[in-house]
Protein backbone atom coordinates (compact mmCIF):
# COMPACT_ATOMS: atom_id res chain seq x y z
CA UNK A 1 0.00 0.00 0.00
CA UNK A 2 2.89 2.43 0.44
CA UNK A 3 5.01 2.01 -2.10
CA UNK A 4 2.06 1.19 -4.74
CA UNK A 5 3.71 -1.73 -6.09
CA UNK A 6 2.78 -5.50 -6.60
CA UNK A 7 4.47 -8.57 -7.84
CA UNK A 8 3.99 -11.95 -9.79
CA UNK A 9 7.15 -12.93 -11.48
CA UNK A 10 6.82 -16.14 -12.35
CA UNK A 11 3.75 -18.19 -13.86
CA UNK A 12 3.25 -21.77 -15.88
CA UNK A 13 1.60 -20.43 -18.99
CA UNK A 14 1.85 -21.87 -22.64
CA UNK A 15 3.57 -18.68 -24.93
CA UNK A 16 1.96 -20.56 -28.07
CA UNK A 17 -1.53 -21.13 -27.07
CA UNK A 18 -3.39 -18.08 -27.91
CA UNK A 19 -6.39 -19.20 -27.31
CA UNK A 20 -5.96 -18.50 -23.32
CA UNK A 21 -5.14 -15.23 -21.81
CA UNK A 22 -2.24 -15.01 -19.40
CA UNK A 23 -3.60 -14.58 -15.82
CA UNK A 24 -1.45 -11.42 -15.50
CA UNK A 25 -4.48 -10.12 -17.72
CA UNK A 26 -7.60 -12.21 -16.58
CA UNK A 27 -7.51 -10.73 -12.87
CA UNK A 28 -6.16 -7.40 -13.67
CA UNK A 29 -9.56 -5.53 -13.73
CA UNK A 30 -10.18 -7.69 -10.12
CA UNK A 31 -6.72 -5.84 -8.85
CA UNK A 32 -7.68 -2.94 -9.93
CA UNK A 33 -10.54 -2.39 -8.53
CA UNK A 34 -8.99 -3.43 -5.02
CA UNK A 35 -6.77 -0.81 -5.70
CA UNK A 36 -9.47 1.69 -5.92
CA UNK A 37 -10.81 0.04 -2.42
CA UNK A 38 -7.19 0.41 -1.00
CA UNK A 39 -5.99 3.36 -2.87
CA UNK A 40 -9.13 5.24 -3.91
CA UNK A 41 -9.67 6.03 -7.78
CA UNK A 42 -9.60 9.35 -7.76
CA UNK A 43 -12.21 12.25 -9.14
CA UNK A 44 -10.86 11.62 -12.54
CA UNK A 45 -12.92 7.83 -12.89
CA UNK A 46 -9.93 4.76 -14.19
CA UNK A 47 -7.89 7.91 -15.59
CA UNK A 48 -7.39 9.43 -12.10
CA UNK A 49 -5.96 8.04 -8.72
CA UNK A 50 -2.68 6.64 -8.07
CA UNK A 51 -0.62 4.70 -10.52
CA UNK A 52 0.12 0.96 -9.07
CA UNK A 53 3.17 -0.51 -10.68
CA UNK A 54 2.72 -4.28 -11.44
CA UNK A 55 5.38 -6.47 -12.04
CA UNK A 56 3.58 -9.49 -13.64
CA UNK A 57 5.01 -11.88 -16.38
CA UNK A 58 3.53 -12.77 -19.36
CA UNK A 59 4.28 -13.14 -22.88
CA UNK A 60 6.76 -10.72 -24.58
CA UNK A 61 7.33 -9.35 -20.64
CA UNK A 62 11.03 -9.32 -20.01
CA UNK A 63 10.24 -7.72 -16.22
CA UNK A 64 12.47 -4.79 -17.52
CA UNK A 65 9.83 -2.20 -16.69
CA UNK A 66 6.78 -2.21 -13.98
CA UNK A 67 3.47 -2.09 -16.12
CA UNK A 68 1.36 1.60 -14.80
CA UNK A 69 -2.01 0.73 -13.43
CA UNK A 70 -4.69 2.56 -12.05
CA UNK A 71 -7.59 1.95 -10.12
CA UNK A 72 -11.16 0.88 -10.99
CA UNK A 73 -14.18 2.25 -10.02
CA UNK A 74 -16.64 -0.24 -8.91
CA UNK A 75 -20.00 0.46 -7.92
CA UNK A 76 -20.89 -0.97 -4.49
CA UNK A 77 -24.70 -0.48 -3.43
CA UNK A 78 -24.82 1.71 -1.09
CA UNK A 79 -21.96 3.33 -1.84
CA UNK A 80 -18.34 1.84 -1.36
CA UNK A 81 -17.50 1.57 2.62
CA UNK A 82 -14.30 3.33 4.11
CA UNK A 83 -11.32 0.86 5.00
CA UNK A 84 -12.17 1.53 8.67
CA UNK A 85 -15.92 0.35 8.31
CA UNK A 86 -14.82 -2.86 6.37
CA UNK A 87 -11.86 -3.60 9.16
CA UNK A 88 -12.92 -2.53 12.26
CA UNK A 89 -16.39 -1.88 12.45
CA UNK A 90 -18.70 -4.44 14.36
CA UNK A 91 -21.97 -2.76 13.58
CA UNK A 92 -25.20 -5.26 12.48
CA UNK A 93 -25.06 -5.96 9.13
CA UNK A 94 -21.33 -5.32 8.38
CA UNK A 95 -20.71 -9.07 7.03
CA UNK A 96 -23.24 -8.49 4.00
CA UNK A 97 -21.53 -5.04 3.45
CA UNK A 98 -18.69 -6.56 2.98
CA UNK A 99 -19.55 -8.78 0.93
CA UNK A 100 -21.34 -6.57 -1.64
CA UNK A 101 -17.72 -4.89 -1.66
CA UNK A 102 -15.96 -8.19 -2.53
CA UNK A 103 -18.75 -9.13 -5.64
CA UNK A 104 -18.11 -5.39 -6.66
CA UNK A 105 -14.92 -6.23 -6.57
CA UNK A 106 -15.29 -9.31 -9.23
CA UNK A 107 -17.79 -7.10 -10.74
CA UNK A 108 -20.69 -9.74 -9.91
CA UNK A 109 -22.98 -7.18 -7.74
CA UNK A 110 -25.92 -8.41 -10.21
CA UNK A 111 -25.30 -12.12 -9.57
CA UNK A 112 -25.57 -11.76 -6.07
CA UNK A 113 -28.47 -13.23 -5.03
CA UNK A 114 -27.71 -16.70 -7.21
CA UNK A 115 -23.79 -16.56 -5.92
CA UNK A 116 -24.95 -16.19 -2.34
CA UNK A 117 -27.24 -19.28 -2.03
CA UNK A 118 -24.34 -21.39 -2.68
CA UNK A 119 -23.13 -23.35 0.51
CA UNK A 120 -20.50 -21.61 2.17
CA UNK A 121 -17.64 -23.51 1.21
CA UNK A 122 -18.47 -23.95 -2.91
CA UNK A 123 -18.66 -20.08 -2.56
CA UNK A 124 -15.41 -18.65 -3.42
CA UNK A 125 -15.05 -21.04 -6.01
CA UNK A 126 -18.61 -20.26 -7.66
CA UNK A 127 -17.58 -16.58 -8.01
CA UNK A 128 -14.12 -17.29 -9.32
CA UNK A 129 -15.43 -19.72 -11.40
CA UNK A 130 -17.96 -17.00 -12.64
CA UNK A 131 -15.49 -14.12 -12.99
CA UNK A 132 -12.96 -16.68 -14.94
CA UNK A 133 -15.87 -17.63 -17.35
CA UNK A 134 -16.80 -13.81 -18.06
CA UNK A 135 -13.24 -12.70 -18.26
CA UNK A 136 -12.08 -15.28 -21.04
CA UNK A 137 -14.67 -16.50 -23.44
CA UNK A 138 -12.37 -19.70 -24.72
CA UNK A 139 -13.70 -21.59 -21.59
CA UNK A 140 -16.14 -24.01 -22.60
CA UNK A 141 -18.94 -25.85 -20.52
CA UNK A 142 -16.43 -28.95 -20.46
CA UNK A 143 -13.94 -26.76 -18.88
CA UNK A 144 -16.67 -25.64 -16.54
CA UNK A 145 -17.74 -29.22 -15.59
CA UNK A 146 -14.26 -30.66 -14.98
CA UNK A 147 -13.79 -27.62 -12.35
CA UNK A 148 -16.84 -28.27 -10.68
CA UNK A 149 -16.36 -32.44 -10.95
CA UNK A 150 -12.87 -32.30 -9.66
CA UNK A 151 -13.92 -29.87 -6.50
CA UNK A 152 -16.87 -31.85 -5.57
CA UNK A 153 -14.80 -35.12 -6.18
CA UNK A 154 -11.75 -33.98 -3.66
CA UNK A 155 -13.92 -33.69 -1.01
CA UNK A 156 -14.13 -37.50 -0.25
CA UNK A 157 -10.17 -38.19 -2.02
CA UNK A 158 -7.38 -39.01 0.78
CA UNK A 159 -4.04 -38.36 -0.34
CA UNK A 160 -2.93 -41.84 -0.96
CA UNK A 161 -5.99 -41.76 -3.32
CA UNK A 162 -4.67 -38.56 -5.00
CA UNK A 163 -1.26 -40.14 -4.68
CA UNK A 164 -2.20 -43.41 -6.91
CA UNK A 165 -4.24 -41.40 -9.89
CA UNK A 166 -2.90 -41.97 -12.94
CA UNK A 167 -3.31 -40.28 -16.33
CA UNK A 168 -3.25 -41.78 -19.49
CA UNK A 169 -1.13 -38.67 -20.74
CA UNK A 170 -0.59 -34.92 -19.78
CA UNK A 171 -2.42 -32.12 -21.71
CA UNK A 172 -0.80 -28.81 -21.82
CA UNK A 173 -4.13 -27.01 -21.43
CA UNK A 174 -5.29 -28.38 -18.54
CA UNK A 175 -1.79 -27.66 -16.77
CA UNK A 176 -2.64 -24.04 -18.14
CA UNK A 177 -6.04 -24.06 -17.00
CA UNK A 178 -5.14 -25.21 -13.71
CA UNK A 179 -2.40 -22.81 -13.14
CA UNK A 180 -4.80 -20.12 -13.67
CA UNK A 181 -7.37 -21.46 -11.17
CA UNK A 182 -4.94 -21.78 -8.41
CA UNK A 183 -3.38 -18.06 -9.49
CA UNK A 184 -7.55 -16.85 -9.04
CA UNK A 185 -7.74 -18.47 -5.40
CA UNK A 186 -4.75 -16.17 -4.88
CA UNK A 187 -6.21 -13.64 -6.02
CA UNK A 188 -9.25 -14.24 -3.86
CA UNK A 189 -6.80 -14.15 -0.87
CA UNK A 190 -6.54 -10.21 -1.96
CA UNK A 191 -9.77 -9.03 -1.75
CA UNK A 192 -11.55 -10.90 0.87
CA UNK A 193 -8.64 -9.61 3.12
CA UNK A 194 -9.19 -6.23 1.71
CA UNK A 195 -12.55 -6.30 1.75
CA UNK A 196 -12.33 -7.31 5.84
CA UNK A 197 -12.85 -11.11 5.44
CA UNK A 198 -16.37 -11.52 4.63
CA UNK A 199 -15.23 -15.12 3.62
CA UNK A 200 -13.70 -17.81 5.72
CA UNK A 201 -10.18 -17.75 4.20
CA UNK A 202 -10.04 -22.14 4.62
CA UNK A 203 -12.92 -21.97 2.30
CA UNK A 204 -10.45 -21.23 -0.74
CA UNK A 205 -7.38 -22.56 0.14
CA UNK A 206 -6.17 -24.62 -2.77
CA UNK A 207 -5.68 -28.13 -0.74
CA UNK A 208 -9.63 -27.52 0.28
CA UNK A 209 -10.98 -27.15 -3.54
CA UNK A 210 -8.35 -28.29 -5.80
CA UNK A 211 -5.92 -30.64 -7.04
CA UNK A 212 -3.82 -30.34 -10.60
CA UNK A 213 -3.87 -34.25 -10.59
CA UNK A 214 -7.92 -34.53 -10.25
CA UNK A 215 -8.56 -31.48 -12.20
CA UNK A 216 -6.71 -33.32 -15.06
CA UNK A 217 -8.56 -36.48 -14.97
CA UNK A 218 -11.75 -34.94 -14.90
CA UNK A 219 -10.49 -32.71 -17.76
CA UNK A 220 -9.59 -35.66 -19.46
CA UNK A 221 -12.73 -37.52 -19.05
CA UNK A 222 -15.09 -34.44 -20.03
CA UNK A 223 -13.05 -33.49 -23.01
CA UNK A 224 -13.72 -37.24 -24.18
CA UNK A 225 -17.98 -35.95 -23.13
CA UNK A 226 -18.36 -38.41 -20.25
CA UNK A 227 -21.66 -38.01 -17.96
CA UNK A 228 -21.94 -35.72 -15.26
CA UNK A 229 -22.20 -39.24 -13.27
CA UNK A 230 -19.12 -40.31 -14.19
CA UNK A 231 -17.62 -37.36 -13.74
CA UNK A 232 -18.75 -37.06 -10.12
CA UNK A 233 -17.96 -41.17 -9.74
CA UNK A 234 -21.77 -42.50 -9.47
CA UNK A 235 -22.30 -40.52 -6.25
CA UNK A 236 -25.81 -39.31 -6.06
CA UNK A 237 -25.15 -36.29 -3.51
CA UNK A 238 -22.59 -35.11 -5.72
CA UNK A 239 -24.68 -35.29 -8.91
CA UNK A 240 -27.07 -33.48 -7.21
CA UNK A 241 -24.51 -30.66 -6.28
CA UNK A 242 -22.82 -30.60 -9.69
CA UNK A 243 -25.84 -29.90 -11.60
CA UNK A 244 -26.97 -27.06 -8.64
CA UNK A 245 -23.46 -25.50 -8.76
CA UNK A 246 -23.38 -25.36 -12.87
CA UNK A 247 -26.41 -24.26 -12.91
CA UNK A 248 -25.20 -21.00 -10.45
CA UNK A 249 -22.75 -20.24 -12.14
CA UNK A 250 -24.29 -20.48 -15.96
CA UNK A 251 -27.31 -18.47 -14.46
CA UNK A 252 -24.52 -15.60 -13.02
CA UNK A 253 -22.66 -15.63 -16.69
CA UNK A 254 -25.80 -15.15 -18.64
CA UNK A 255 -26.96 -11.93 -16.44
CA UNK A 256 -23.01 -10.89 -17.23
CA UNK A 257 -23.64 -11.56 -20.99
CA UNK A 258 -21.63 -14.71 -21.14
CA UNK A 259 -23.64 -17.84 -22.37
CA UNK A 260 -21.30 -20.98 -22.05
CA UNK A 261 -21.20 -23.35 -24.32
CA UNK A 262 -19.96 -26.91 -25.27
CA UNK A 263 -16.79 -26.87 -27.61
CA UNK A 264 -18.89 -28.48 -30.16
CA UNK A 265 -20.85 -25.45 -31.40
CA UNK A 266 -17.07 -23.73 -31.64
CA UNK A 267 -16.01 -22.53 -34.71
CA UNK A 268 -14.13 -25.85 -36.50
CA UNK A 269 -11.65 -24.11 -38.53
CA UNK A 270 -10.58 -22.89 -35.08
CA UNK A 271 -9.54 -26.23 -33.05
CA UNK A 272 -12.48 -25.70 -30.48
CA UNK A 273 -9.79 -23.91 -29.04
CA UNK A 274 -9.92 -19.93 -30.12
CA UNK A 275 -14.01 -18.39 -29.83
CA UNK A 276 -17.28 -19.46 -29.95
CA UNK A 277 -19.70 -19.05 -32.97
CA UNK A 278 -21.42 -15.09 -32.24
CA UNK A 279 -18.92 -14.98 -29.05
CA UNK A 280 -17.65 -11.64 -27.63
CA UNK A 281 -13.98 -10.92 -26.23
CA UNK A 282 -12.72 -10.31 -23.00
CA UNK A 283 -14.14 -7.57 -21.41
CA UNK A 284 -13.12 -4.14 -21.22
CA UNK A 285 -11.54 -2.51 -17.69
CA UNK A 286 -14.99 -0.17 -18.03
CA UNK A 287 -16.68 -3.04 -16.12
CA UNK A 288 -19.65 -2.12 -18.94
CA UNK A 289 -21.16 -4.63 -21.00
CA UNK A 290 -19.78 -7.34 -22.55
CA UNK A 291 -20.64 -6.13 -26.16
CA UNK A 292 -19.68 -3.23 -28.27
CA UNK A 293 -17.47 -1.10 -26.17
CA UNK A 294 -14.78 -3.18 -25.37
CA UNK A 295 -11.64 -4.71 -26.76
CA UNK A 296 -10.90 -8.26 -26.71
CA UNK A 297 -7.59 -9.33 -23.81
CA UNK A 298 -4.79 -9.51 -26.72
CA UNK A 299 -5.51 -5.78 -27.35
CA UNK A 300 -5.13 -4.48 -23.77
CA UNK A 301 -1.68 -4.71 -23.20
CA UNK A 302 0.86 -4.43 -20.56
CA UNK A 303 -0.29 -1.34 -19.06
CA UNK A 304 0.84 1.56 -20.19
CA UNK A 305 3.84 -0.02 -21.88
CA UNK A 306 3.77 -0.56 -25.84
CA UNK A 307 3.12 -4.66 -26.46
CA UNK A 308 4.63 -6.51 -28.81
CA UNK A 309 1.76 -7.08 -31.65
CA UNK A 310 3.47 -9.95 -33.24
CA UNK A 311 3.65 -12.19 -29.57
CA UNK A 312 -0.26 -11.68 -29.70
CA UNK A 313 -0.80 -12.97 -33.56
CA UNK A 314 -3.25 -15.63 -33.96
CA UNK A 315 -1.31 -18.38 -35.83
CA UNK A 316 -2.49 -19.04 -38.54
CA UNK A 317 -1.34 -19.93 -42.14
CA UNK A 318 -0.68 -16.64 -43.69
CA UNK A 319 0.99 -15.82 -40.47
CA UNK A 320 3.42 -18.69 -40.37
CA UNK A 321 3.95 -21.75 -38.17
CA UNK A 322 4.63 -20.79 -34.36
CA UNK A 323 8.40 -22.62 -34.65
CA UNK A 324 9.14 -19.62 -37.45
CA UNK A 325 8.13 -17.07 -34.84
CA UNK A 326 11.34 -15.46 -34.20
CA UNK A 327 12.96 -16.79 -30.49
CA UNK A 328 9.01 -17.83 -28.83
CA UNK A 329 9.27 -20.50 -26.32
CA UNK A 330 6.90 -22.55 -25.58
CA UNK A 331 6.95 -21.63 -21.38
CA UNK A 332 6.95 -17.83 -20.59
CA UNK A 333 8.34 -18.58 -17.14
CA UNK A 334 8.27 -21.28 -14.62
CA UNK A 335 8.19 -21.74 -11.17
């Protein structure tokens, strides 16, 4: 908070796979608007306030230079609380305060009545799950279902279970996928802190609601379009949750413009891996709606920095094969 500055130097993100966003740029409009809550925006709206300087890596980012942020307004009902009211304050009522804050902060204050009858500890993961699925439109409702299947499925796993899985072979976009969940549950550690804890912090640790192993199997098994009781391993309780949580979270995208689909009505000429047939883009840092007004994630940028155009080139034939692309490797940075 004093020095305005923020880190995230190293991620496990395929450079070649354009069809996902690097989470550097998926949760930036979630940062920023905690930075308005810390930081304040400013009179002058997302061109005013203090600049936050975020050194995050992604594609064509050496880490030479700090990208310049600023805050985001969000619109809290009611009017966003002071720091002291959302830390210190004891007052009736204070817990659902601060929890509008938080869904302003994902920019889910419309959803909140469908997000808020999930069970306290499918919570956190409903509204990332919900954010992630507005933010990026290349998520699919298989992606959606082996999330959900793999969370409900942990639950009853021990770790010698988890231990023995084995998978038939490793697919680089579920590691991707994965590794942007896990980076969103961090993310979720920001503003429910920030926003004075209206969420039990256990409630979205990443031993409580995921596992890379589990996610991949279930990944796996719904990209091959296995049954939501397979999925969930013939357990009738957890059928019965799977289908309640999807349902949450489909009903939250739709009032955020954001229909998800299977990866069968995709585009063919794209893979069922780049957009959907009459699909949007990422959303714009306006928070507005998802159509017209906005640009799509490749065109946002690092910050105020100038990007690279040609590291955010669809591949394609008249563009050349990805090996040709001059010095690209396949892993922008590891742990």
């Amino acid at each position: 908070m004093t020095s305005g500055e923020i880190e995230c130097s190293n991620t496990l993100e395929d450079a070649l796979d354009q069809a996902l966003p690097s989470q550097a740029f998926v949760y930036r409009p979630m940062r920023q608007r905690v930075y308005s809550l810390l930081l304040g925006a400013g009179g002058g709206g997302a061109s005013g306030g203090p600049v936050v300087q975020e050194w995050f890596v992604h594609s064509g980012n050496p880490l030479r230079h700090p990208d310049l942020v600023r805050p985001l307004p969000m619109n809290v009902p009611g009017g966003t609380p002071s720091l002291k009211v959302l830390w210190l304050s004891q007052e009736p009522g204070i817990q659902a305060r601060r929890m509008d804050t938080l869904l302003a902060c994902l920019d889910l204050s419309s959803s909140r009545e469908e997000l808020q009858a999930v069970e306290s500890r499918f919570q956190a993961l409903c509204c990332l799950l919900t954010y992630l699925f507005v933010q990026v439109d290349t998520l699919s409702l298989e992606d959606l279902h082996a999330f959900i299947a793999q969370a409900l499925c942990l639950q009853g796993k021990s770790l010698g279970q988890l231990m023995d899985l084995q998978l038939e072979h490793v697919d680089p976009r579920a590691v991707q996928l994965g590794s942007l969940l896990v980076r969103g549950l961090s993310m979720l550690v920001l503003v429910n802190s920030a926003c004075g804890f209206p969420w039990s912090s256990s409630d979205f640790m990443p031993w409580n609601v995921f596992d890379g192993k589990l996610f991949h199997e279930k990944y796996l098994q719904s990209e091959r379009g296995y049954t939501a009781e397979v999925l969930v391993e013939q357990d009738r309780s957890r059928l019965t949750r799977f289908h309640d949580l999807k349902s949450i979270v489909c009903k939250a995208c739709v009032r955020e413009d954001r229909r998800i689909v299977s990866r069968q009505h995709w585009r063919p000429h794209h893979s069922g891996r780049w957009e959907r047939q009459g699909s949007g883009s990422h959303r714009t840092n306006s928070g507005h709606s998802r159509s017209g007004r906005r640009q799509h994630w490749r065109d946002q940028g690092p910050g105020s920095r100038q990007r690279e155009p040609d590291r955010w080139r669809r591949h394609s034939p008249s563009s050349g094969h990805p090996d040709e692309k001059e010095k690209q490797q396949p892993i922008s940075l590891s742990p």
